[in-house]
Protein backbone atom coordinates (compact mmCIF):
# COMPACT_ATOMS: atom_id res chain seq x y z
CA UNK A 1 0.00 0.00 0.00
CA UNK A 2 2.70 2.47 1.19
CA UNK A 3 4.62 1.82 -2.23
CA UNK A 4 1.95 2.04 -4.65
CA UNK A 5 0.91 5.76 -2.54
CA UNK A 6 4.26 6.85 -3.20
CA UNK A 7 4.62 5.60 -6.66
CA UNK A 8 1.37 7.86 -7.35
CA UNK A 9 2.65 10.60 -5.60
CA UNK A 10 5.83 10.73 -7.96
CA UNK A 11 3.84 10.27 -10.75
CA UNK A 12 1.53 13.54 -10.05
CA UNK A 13 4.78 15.29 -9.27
CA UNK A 14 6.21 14.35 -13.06
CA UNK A 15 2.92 14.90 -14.21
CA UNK A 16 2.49 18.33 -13.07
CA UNK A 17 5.82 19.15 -13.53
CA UNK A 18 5.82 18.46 -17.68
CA UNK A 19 2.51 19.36 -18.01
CA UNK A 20 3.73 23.06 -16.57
CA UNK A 21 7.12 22.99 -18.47
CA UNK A 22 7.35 25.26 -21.16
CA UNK A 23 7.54 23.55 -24.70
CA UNK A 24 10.41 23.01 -26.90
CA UNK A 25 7.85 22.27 -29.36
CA UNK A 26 3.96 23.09 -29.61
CA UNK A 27 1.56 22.26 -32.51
CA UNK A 28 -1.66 24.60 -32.41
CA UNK A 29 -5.23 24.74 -33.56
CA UNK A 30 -8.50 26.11 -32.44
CA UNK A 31 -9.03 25.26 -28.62
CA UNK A 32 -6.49 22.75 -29.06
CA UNK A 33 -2.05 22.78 -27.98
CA UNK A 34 0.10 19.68 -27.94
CA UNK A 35 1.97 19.66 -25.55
CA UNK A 36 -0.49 21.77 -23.34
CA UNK A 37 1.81 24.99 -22.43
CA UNK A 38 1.52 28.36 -22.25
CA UNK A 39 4.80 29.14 -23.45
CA UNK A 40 6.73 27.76 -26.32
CA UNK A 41 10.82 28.39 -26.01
CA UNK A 42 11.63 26.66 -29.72
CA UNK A 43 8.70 26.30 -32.22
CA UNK A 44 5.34 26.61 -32.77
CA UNK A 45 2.68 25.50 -35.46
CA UNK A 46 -0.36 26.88 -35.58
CA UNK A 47 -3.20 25.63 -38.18
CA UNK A 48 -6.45 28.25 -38.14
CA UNK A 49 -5.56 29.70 -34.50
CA UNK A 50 -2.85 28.75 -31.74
CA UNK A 51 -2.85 30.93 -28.60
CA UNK A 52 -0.19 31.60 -25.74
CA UNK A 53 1.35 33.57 -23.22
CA UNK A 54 4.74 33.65 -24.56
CA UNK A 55 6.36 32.04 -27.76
CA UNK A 56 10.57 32.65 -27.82
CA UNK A 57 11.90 31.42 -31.08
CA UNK A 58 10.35 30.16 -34.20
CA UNK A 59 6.98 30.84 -35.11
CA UNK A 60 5.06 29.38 -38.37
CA UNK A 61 1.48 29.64 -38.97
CA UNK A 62 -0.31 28.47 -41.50
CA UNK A 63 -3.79 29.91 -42.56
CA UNK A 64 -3.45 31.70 -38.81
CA UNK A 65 -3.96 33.70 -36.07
CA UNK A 66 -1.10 33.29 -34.35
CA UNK A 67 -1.71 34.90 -31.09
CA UNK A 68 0.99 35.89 -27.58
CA UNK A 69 1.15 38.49 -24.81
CA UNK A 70 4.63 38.23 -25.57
CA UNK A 71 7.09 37.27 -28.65
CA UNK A 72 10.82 37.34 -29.72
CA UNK A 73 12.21 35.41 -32.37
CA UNK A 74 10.98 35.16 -36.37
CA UNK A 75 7.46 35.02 -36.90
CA UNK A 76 6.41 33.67 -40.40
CA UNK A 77 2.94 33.87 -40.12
CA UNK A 78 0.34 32.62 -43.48
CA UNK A 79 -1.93 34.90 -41.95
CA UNK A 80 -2.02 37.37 -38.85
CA UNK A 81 0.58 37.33 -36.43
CA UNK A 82 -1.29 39.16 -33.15
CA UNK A 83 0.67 40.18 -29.83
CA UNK A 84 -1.10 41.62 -27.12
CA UNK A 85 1.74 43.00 -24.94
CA UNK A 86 5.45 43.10 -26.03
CA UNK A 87 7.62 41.99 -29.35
CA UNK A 88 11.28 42.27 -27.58
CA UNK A 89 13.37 42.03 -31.04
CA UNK A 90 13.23 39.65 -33.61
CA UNK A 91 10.96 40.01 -36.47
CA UNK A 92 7.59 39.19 -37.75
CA UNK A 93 6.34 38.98 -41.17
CA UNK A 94 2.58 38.17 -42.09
CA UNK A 95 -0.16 39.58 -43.88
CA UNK A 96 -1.30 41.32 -41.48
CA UNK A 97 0.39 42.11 -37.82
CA UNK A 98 -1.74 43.44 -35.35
CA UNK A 99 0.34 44.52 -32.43
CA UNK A 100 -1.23 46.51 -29.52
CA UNK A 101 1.85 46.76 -26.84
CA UNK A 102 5.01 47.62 -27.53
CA UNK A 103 7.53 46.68 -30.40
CA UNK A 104 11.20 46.25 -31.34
CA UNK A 105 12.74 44.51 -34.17
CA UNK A 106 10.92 44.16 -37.58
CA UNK A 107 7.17 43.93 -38.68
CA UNK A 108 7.26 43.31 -42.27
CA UNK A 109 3.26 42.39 -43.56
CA UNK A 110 1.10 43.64 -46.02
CA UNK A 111 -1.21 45.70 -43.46
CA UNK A 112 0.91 46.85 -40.24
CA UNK A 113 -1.58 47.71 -37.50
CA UNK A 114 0.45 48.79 -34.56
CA UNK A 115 1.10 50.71 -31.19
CA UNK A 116 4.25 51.70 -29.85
CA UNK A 117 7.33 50.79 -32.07
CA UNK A 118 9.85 53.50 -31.35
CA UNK A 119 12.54 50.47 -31.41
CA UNK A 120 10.98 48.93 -34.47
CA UNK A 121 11.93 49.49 -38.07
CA UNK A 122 7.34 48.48 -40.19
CA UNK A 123 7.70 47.70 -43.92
CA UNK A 124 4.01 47.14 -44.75
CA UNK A 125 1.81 48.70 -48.03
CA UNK A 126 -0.40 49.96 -45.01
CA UNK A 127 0.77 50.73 -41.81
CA UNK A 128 -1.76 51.90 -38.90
CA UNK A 129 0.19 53.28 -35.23
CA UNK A 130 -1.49 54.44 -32.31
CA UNK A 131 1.55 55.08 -30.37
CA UNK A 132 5.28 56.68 -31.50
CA UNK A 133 6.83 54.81 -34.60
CA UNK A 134 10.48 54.95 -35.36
CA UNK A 135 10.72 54.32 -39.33
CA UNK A 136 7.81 53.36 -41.62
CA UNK A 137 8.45 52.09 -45.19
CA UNK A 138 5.51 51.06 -47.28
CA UNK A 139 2.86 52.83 -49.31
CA UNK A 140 0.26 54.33 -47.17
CA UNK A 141 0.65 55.43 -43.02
CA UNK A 142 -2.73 56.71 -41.78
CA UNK A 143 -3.22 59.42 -39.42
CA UNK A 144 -2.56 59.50 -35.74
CA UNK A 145 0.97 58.10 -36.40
CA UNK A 146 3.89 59.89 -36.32
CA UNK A 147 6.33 58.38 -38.98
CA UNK A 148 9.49 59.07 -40.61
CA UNK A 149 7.93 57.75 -43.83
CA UNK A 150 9.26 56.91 -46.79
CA UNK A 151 7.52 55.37 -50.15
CA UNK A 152 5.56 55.83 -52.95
């Protein structure tokens, strides 16, 4: 009896511990993550829509809405690459990026739709910034930004 309670108390105690681990690895769809974690230090696959607190590294996302509160790393998103809170370097290209915290690095998509990226360089044929930018490249930058702009 004692034996089998402690062999079930180690296994809840690996259990927990790997199912709270963040992922080297992390396939995504709607309402769905294998492994189960909410953030992914490595790479990510999202299919339709993968959600998480905090992807570090490679990001791929095909027909997506790849969605974190906080990124770094390359983002190669078939789709729209979304983060809620903070893109600390790295890049992300997509069709569209949708970023409402704060940005540094790259956002390179076809429709930029951003907030603060003072320490980000947007190439996009559209780019939309609530916040301060620091250099905008692309075709189009709609009011309420403040851009050094350059394009056709």
């Amino acid at each position: 009896m004692r034996s089998m309670a402690i062999t079930l108390t180690l296994g809840l105690v690996l259990f927990a511990t790997q199912a709270y681990a963040d992922a080297a690895f992390q396939l995504a769809v709607p309402n769905f993550r294998v492994p189960e974690s909410n953030t992914v230090n490595g790479v990510r696959f999202s299919i339709i829509h993968g959600k998480n607190q905090g992807q570090h590294g490679l990001d791929l996302g095909l027909l997506s809405m790849s969605e974190t509160s906080n990124f770094s790393g390359l983002a190669l998103i078939f789709g729209i690459s979304r983060v809620t809170r903070e893109m600390s370097g790295g890049a992300a290209f997509s069709f569209v990026n949708w970023h409402s915290g704060r940005d540094s690095g790259m956002n390179g998509a076809f429709v930029n739709i951003l907030n603060d990226t003072q320490g980000a360089f947007n190439l996009g044929f559209v780019n939309v910034a609530d916040g301060g930018t620091a250099v905008d490249l692309g075709d189009s930058t709609c009011p309420g930004a403040r851009p050094l702009r350059s394009g056709s």
